[in-house]
C-alpha atoms as a PDB file:
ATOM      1  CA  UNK A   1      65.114 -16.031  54.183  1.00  0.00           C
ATOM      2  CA  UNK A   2      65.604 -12.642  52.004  1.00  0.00           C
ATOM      3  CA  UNK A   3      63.488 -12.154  49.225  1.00  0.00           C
ATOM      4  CA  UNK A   4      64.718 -10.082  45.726  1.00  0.00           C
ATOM      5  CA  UNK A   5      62.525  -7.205  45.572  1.00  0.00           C
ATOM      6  CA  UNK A   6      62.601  -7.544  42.280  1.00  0.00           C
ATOM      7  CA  UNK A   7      61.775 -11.153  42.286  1.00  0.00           C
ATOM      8  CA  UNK A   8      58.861 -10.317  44.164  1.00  0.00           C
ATOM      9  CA  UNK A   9      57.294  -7.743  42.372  1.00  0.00           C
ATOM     10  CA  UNK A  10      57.320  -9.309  38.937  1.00  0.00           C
ATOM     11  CA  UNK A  11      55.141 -12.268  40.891  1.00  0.00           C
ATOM     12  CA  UNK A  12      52.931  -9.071  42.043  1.00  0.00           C
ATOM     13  CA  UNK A  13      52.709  -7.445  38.325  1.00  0.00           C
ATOM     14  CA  UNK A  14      51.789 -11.219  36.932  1.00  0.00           C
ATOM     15  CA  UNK A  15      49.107 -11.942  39.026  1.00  0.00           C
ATOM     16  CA  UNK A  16      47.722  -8.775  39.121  1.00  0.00           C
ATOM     17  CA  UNK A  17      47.980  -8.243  34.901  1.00  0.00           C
ATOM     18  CA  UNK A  18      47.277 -11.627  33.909  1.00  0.00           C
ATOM     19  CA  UNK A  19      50.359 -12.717  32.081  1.00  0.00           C
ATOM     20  CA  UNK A  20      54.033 -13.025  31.642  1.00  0.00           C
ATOM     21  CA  UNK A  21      53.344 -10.144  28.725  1.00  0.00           C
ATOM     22  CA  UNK A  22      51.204  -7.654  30.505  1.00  0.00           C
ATOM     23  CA  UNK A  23      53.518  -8.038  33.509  1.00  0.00           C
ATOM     24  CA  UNK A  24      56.793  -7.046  31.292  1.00  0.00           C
ATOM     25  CA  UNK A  25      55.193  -3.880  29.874  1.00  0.00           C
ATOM     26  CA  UNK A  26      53.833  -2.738  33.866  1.00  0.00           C
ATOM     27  CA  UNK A  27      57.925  -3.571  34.955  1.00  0.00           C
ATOM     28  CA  UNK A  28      59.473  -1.712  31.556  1.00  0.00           C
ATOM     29  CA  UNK A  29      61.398  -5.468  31.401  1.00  0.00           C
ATOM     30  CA  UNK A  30      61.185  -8.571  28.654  1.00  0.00           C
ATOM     31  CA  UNK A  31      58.703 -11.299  29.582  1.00  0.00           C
ATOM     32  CA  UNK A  32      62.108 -13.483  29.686  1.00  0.00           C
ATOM     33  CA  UNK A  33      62.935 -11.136  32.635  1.00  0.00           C
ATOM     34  CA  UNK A  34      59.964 -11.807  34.127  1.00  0.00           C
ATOM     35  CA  UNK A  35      59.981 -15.790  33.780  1.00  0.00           C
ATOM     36  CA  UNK A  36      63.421 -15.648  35.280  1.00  0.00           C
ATOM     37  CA  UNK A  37      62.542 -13.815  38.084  1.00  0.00           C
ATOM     38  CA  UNK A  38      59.663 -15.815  38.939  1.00  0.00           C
ATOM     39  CA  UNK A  39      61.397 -18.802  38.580  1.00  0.00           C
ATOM     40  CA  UNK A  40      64.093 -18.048  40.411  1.00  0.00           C
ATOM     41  CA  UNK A  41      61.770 -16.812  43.557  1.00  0.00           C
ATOM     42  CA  UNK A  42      60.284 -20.434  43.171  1.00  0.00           C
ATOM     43  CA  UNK A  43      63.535 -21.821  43.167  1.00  0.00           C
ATOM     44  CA  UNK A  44      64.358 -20.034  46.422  1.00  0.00           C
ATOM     45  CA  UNK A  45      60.771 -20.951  48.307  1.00  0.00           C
ATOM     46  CA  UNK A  46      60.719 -24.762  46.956  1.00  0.00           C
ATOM     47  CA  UNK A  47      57.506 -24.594  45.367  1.00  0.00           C
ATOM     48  CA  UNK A  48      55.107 -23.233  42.389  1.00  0.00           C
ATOM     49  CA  UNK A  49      54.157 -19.881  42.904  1.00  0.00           C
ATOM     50  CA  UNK A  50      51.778 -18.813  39.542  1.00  0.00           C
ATOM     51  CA  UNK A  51      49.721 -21.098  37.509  1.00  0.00           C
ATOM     52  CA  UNK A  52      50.506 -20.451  34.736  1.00  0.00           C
ATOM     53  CA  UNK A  53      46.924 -20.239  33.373  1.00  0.00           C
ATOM     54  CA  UNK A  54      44.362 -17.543  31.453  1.00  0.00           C
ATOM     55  CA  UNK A  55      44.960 -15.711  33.058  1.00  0.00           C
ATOM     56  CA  UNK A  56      47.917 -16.298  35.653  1.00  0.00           C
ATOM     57  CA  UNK A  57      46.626 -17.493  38.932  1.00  0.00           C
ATOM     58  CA  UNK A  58      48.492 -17.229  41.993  1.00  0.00           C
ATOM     59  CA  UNK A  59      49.163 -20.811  43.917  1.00  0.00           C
ATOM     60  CA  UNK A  60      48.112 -20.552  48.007  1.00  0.00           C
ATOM     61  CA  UNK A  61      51.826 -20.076  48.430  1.00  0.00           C
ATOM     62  CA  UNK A  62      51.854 -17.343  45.902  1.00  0.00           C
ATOM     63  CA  UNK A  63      49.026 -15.162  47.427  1.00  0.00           C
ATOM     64  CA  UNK A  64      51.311 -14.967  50.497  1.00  0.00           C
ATOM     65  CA  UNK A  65      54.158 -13.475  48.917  1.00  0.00           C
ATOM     66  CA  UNK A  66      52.065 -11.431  46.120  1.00  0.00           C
ATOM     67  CA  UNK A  67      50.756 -10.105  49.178  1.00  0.00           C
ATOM     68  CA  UNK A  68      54.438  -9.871  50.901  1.00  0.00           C
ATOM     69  CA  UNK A  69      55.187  -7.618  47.745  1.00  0.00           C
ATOM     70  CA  UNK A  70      52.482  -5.391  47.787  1.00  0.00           C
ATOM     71  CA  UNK A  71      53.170  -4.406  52.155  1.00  0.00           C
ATOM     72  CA  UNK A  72      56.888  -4.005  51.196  1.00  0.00           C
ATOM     73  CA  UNK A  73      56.154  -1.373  48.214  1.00  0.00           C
ATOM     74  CA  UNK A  74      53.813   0.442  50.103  1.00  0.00           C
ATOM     75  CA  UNK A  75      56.116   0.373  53.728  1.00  0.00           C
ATOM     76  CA  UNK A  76      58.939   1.216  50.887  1.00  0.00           C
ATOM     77  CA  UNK A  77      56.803   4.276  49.282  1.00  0.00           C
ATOM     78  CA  UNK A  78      55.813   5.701  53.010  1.00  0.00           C
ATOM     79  CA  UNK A  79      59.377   6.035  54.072  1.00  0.00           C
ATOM     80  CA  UNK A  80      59.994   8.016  50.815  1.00  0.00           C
ATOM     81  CA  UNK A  81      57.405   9.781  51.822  1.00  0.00           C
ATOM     82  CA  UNK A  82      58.859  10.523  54.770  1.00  0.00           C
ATOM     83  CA  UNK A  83      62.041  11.574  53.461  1.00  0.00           C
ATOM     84  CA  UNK A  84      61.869  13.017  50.095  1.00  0.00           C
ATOM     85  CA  UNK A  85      61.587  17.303  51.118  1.00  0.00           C
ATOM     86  CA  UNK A  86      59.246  19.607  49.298  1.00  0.00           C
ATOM     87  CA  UNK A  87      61.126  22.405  46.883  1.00  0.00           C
ATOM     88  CA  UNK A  88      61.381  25.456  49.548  1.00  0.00           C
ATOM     89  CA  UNK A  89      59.704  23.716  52.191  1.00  0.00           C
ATOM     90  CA  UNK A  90      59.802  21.298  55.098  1.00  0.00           C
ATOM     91  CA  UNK A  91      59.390  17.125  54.042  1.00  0.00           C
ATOM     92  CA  UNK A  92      56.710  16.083  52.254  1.00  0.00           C
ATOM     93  CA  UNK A  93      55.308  13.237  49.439  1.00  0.00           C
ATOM     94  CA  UNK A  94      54.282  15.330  46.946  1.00  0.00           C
ATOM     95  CA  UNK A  95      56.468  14.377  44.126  1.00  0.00           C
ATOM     96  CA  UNK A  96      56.668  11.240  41.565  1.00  0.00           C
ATOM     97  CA  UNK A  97      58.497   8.940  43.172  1.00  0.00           C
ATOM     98  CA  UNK A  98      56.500   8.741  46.556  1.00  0.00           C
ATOM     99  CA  UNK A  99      53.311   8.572  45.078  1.00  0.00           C
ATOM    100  CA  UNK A 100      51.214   5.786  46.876  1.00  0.00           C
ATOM    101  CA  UNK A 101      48.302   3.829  45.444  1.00  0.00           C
ATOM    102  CA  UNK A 102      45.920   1.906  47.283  1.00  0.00           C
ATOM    103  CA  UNK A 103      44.123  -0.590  46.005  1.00  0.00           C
ATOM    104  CA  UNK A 104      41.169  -1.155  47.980  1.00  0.00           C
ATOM    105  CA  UNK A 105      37.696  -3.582  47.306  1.00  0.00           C
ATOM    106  CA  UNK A 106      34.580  -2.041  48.198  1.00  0.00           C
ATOM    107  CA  UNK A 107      30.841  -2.935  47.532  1.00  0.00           C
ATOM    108  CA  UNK A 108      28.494  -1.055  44.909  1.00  0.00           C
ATOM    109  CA  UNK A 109      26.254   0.069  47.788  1.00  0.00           C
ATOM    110  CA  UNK A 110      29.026   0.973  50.118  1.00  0.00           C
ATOM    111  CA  UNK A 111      30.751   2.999  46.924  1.00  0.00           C
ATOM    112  CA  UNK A 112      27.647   4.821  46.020  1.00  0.00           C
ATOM    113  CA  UNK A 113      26.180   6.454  49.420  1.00  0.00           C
ATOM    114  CA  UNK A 114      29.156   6.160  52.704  1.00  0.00           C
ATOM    115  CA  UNK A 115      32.303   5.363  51.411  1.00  0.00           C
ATOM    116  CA  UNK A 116      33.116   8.383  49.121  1.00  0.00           C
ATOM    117  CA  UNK A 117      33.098  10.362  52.381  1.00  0.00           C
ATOM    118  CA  UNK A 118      35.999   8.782  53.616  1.00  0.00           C
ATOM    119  CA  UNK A 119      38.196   9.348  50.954  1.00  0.00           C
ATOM    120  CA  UNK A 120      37.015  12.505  49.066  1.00  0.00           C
ATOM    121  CA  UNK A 121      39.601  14.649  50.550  1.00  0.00           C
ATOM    122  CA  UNK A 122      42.792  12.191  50.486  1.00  0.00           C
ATOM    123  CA  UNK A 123      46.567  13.920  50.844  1.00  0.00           C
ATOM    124  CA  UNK A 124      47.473  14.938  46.907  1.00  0.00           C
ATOM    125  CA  UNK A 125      50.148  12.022  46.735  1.00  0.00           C
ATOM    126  CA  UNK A 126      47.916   9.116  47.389  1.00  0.00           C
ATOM    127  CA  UNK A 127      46.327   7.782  44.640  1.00  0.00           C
ATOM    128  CA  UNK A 128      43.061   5.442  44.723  1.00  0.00           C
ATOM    129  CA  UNK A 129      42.623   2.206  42.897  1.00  0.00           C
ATOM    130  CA  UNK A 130      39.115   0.969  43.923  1.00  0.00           C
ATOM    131  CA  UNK A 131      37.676  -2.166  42.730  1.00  0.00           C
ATOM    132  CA  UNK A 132      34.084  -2.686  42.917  1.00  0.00           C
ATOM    133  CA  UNK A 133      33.268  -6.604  44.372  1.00  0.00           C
ATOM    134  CA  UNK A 134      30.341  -7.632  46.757  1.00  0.00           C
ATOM    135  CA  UNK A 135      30.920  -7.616  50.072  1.00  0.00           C
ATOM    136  CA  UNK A 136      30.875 -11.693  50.444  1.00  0.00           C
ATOM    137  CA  UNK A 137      33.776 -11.869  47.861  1.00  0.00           C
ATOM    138  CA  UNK A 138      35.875  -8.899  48.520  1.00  0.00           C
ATOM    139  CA  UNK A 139      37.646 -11.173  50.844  1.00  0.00           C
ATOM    140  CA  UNK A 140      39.272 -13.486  48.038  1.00  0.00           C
ATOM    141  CA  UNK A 141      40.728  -9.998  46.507  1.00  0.00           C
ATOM    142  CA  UNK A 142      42.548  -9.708  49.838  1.00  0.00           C
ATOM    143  CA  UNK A 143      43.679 -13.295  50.010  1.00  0.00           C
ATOM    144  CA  UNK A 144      45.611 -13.103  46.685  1.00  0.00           C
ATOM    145  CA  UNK A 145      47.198 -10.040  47.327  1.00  0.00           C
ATOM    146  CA  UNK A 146      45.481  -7.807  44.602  1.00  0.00           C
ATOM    147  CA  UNK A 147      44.303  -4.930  47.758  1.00  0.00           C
ATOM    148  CA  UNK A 148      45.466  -4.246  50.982  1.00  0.00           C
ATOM    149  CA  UNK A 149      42.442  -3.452  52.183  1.00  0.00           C
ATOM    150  CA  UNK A 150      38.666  -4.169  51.746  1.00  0.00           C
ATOM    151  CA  UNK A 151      35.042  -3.660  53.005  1.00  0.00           C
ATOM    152  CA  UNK A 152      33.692  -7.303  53.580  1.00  0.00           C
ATOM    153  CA  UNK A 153      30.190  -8.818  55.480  1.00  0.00           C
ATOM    154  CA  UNK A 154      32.796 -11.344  56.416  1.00  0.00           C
ATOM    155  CA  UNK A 155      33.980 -10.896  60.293  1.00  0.00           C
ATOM    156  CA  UNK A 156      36.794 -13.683  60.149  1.00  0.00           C
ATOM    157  CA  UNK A 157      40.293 -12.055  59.425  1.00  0.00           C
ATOM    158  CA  UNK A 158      41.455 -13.490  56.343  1.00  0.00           C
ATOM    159  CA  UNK A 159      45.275 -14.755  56.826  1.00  0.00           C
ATOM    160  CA  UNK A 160      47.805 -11.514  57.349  1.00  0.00           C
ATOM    161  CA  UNK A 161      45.299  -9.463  57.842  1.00  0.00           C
ATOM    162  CA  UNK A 162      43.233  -7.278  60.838  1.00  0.00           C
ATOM    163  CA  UNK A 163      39.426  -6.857  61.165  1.00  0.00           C
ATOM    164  CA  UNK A 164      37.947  -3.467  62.458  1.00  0.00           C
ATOM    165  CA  UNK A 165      33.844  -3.526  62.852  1.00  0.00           C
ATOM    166  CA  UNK A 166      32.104  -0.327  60.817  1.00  0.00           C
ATOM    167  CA  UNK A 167      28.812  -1.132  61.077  1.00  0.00           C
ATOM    168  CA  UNK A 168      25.855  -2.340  59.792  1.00  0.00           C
ATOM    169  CA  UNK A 169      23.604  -1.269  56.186  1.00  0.00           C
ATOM    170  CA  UNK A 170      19.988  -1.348  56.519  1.00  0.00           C
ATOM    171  CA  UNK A 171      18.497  -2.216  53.525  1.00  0.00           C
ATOM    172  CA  UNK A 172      14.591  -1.890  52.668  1.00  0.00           C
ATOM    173  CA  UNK A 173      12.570  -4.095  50.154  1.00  0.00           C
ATOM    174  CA  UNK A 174      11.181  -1.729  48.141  1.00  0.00           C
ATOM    175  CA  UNK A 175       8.479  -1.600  45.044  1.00  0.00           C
ATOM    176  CA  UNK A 176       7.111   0.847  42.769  1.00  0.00           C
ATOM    177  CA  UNK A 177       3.332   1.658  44.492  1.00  0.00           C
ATOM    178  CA  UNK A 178       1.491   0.401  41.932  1.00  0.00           C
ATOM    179  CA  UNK A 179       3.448  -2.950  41.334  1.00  0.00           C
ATOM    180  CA  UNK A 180       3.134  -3.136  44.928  1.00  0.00           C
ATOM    181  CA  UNK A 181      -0.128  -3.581  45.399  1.00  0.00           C
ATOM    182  CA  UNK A 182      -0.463  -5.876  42.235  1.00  0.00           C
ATOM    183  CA  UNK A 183       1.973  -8.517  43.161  1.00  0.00           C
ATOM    184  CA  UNK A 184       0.985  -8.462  46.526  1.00  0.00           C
ATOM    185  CA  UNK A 185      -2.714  -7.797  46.885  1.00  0.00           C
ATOM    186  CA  UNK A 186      -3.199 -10.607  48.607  1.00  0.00           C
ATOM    187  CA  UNK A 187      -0.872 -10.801  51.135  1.00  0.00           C
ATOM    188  CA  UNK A 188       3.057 -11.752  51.299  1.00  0.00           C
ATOM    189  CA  UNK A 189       3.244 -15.720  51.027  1.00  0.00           C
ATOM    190  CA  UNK A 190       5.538 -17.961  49.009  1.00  0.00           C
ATOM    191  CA  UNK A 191       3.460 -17.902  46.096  1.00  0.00           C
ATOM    192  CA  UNK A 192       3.067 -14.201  45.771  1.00  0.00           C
ATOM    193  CA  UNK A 193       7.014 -13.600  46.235  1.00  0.00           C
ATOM    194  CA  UNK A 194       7.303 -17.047  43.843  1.00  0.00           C
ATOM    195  CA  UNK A 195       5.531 -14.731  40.953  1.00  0.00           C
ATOM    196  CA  UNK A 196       6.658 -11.402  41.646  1.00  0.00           C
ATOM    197  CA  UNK A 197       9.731  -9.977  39.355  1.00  0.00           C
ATOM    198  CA  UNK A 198      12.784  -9.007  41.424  1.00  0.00           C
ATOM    199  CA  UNK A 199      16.013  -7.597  41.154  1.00  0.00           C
ATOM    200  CA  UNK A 200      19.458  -8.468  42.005  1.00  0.00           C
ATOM    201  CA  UNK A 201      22.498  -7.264  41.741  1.00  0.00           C
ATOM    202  CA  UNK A 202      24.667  -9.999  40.276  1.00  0.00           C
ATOM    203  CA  UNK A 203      24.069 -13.427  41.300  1.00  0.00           C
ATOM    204  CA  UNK A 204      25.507 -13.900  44.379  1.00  0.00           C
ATOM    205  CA  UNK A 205      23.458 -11.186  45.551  1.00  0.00           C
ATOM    206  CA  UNK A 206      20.946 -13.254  48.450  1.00  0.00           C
ATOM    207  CA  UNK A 207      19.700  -9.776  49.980  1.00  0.00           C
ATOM    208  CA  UNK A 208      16.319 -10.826  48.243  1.00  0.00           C
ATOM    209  CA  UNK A 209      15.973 -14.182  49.372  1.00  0.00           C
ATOM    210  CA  UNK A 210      17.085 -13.888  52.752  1.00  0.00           C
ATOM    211  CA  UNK A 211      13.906 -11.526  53.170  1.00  0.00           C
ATOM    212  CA  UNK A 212      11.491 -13.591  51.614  1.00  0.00           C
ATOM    213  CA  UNK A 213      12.743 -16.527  54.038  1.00  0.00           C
ATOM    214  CA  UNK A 214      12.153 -13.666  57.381  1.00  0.00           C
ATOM    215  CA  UNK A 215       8.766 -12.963  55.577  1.00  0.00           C
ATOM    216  CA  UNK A 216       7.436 -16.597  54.968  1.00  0.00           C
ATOM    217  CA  UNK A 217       9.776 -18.375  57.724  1.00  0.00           C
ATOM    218  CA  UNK A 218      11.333 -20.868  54.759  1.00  0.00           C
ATOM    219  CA  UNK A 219      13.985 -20.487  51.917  1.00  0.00           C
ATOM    220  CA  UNK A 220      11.601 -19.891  48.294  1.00  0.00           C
ATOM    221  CA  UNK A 221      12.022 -20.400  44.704  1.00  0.00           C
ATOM    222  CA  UNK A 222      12.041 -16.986  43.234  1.00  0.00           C
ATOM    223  CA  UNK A 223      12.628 -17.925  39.308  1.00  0.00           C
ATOM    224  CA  UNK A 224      11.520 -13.953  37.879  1.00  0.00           C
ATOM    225  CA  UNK A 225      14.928 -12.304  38.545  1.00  0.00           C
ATOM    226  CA  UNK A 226      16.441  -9.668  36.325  1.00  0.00           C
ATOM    227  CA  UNK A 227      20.365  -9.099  37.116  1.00  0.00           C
ATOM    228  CA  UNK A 228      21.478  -5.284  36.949  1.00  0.00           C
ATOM    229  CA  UNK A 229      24.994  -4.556  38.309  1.00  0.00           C
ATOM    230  CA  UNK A 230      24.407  -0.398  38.808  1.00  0.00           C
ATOM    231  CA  UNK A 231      23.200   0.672  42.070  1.00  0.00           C
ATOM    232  CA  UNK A 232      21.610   3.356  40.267  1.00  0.00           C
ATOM    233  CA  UNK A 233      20.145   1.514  37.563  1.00  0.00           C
ATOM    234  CA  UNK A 234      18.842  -0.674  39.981  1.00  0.00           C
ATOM    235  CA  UNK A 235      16.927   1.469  42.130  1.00  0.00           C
ATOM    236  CA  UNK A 236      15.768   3.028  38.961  1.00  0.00           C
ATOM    237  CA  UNK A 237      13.932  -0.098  37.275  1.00  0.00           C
ATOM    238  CA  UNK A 238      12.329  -0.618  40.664  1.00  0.00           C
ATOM    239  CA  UNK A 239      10.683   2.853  40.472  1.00  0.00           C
ATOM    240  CA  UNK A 240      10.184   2.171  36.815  1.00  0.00           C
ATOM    241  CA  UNK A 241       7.931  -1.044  37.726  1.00  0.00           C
ATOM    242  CA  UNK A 242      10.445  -3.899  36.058  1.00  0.00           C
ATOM    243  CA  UNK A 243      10.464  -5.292  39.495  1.00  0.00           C
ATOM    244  CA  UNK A 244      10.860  -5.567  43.858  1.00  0.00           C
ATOM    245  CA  UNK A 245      14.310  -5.659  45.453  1.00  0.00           C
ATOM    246  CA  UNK A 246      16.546  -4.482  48.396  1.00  0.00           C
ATOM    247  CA  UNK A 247      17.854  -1.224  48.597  1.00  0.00           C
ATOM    248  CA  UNK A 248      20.288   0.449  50.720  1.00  0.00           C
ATOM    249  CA  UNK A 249      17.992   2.526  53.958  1.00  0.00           C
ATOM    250  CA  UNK A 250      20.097   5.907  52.522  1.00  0.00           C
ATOM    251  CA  UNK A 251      19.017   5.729  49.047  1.00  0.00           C
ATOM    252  CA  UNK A 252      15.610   4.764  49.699  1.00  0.00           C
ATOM    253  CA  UNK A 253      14.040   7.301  52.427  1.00  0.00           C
ATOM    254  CA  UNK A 254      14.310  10.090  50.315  1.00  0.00           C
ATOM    255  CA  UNK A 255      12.250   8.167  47.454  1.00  0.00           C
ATOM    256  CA  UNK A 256       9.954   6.744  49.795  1.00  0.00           C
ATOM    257  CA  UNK A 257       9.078  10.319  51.034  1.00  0.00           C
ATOM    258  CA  UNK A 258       8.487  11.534  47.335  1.00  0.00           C
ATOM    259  CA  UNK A 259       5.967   8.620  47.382  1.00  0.00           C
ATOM    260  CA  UNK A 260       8.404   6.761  44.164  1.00  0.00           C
ATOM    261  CA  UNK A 261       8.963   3.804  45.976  1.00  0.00           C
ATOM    262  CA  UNK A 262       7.195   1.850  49.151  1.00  0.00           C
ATOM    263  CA  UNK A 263       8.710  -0.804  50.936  1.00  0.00           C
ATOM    264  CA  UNK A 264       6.949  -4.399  50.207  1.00  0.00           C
ATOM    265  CA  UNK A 265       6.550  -5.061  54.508  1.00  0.00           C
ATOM    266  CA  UNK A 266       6.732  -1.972  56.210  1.00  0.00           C
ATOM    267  CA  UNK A 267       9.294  -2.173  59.707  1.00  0.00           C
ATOM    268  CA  UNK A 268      10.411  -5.273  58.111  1.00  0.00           C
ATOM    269  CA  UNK A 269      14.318  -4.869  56.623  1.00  0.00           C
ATOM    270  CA  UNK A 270      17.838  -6.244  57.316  1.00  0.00           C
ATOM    271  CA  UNK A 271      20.627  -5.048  58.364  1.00  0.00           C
ATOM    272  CA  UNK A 272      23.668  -6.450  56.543  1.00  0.00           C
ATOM    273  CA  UNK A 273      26.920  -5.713  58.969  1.00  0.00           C
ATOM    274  CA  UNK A 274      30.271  -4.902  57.532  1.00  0.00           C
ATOM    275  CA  UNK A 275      33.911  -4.613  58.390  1.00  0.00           C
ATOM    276  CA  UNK A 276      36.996  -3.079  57.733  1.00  0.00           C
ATOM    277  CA  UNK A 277      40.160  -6.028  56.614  1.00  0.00           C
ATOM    278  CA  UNK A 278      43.404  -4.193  55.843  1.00  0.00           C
ATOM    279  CA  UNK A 279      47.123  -6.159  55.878  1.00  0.00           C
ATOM    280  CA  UNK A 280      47.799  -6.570  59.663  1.00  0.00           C
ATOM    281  CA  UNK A 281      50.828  -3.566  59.016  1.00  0.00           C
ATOM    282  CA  UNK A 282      51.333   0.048  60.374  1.00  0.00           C
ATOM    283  CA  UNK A 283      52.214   2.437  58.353  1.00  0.00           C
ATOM    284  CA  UNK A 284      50.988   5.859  57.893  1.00  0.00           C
ATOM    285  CA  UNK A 285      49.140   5.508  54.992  1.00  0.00           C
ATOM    286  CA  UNK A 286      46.798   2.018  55.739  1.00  0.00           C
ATOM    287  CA  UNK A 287      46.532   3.895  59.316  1.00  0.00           C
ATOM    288  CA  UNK A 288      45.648   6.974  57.797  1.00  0.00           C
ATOM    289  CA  UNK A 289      42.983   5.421  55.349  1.00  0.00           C
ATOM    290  CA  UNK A 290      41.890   2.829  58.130  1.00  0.00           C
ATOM    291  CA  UNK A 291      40.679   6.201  60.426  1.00  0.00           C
ATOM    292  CA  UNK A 292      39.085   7.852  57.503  1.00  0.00           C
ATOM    293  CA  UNK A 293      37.197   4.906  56.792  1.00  0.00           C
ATOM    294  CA  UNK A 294      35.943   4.279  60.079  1.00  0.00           C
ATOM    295  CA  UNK A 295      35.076   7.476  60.874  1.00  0.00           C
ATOM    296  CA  UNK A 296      32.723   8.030  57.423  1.00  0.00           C
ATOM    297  CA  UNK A 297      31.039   4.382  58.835  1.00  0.00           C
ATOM    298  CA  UNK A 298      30.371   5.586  62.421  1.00  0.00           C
ATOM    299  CA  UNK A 299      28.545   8.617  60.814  1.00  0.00           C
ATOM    300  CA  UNK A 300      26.558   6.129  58.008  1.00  0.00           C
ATOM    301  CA  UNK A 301      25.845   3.090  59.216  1.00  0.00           C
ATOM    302  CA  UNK A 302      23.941   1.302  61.965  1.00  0.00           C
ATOM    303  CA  UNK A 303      25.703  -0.361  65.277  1.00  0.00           C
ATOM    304  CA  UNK A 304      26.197  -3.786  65.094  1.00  0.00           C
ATOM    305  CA  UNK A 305      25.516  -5.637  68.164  1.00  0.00           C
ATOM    306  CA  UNK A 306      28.979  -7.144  69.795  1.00  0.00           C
ATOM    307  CA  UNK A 307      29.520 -10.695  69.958  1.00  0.00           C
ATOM    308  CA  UNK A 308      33.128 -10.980  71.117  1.00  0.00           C
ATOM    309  CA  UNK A 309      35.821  -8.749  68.653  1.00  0.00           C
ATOM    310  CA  UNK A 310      36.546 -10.126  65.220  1.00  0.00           C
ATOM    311  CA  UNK A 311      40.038 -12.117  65.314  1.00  0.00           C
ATOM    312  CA  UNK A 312      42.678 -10.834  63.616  1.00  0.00           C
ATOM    313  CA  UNK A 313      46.003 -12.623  61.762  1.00  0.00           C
END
């Protein structure tokens, strides 16, 4: 079965904008144009391929072919690439029309200390579109198509796509001294973590609770919580006292040695291992980024113990 380019990248722009509207003005085409096209592709595969919700949600059908769209623009912008010769020169990318973007999901603690070392010094025609998600979710952003690649705690491959093992983050639990020794002075049970303030990232963030339960040996209630998205802002209320929480081992030492922060169990910590899911497709560009990526890991992050290699799809 051949699939209209076209066809498919109007079912790309809708899911990833939203709606029929947003969609026409990313294509430079009337929101008719887009309907048609979309119905037409749905026509051609049987089935319903957007929902057409607030905003537009792609159908399990659709997040294989938004995904389809997304490896044949960027196998379609390589090979320009490839072919398109620099003014006075031998071939290169460097112009307009073989810019590349890659979309890529990548956790706030991964973003702010390793990962900017794998990208800072990109080729001058690739152009970054990072999207901050926690590592247990990232792996829905790869599912529907919106990036072709993403770092993910998850070692199972999501469909169409290849796992590569970076490495593990060590995070501390960490307190301002004071604070510290006030909502622990008498040791590190339930009821002492039950009344202590913490912090969390968002609220699927379980970095917190999965310590308590190595600490105590049992899941706890731990109602005091204060939510703040910003890795710096984070570390930043702990050291300001607002309350305890997990931090990333390379943003912590340095405090710890200025004597800002201690950790609430010394030698106690956890290691949170991550991996590397890209679309299971070579081209120069995912390989390229794939390398970089691993490379900045190996030089960051922990070893994770092997248990078998991750699958891949």
């Amino acid at each position: 079965m051949a699939f209209d380019a076209d066809q498919l990248s109007a079912l790309a722009a809708v899911v990833h904008e939203g709606s029929f509207d947003a969609a026409a003005q990313r294509l430079h085409v009337t929101p008719s144009a887009v309907s048609q096209r979309i119905k037409a592709l749905e026509q051609q595969v049987g089935r319903v391929l957007v929902l057409r919700t607030r905003p537009c949600r792609p159908t399990e059908d659709g997040e294989v072919l938004v995904r389809l769209a997304g490896q044949v623009e960027l196998l379609g912008r390589d090979a320009l690439g490839q072919l398109v010769p620099a003014p006075g020169g031998p071939r290169s990318a460097r112009t307009a029309g073989a810019t590349r973007r890659l979309p890529v999901a990548v956790n706030d603690d991964s973003m702010s200390t390793w990962f900017p070392a794998a990208v800072a010094d990109l080729p001058p025609d690739v152009l970054l579109d990072l999207r901050r998600e926690d590592q247990d979710l990232s792996a829905d952003l790869l599912r529907d198509g919106t990036v072709m690649a993403a770092v993910t705690a998850d070692p199972r491959a999501v469909q169409g796509c290849r796992v590569r093992r970076l490495g593990a983050m060590r995070y501390l639990a960490v307190a301002a001294p004071e604070q510290r020794d006030r909502w622990f002075a008498d040791g590190l049970g339930a009821e002492a973590f039950a009344a202590a303030p913490l912090l969390a990232f968002n609220r699927e963030d379980g970095l917190q609770e999965r310590f308590v339960a190595s600490v105590v040996g049992r899941r706890t209630v731990t109602p005091l919580v204060h939510f703040v998205p910003s890795q710096s802002a984070f570390v930043g209320l702990i050291e300001a006292g607002l309350g305890w929480g997990m931090v990333p081992e390379a943003a912590a030492t340095e405090r710890i040695a200025a004597g800002a922060l201690v950790e609430v169990r010394p030698g106690r910590n956890l290691d949170v291992p991550l991996y590397w899911q890209h679309w299971a497709l070579r081209t120069p560009t995912l390989d390229d980024l794939t390398e970089r990526v691993v490379r900045a890991a190996s030089a960051a992050l922990r070893p994770v113990p092997r248990h078998g290699p991750p699958g891949g799809a």
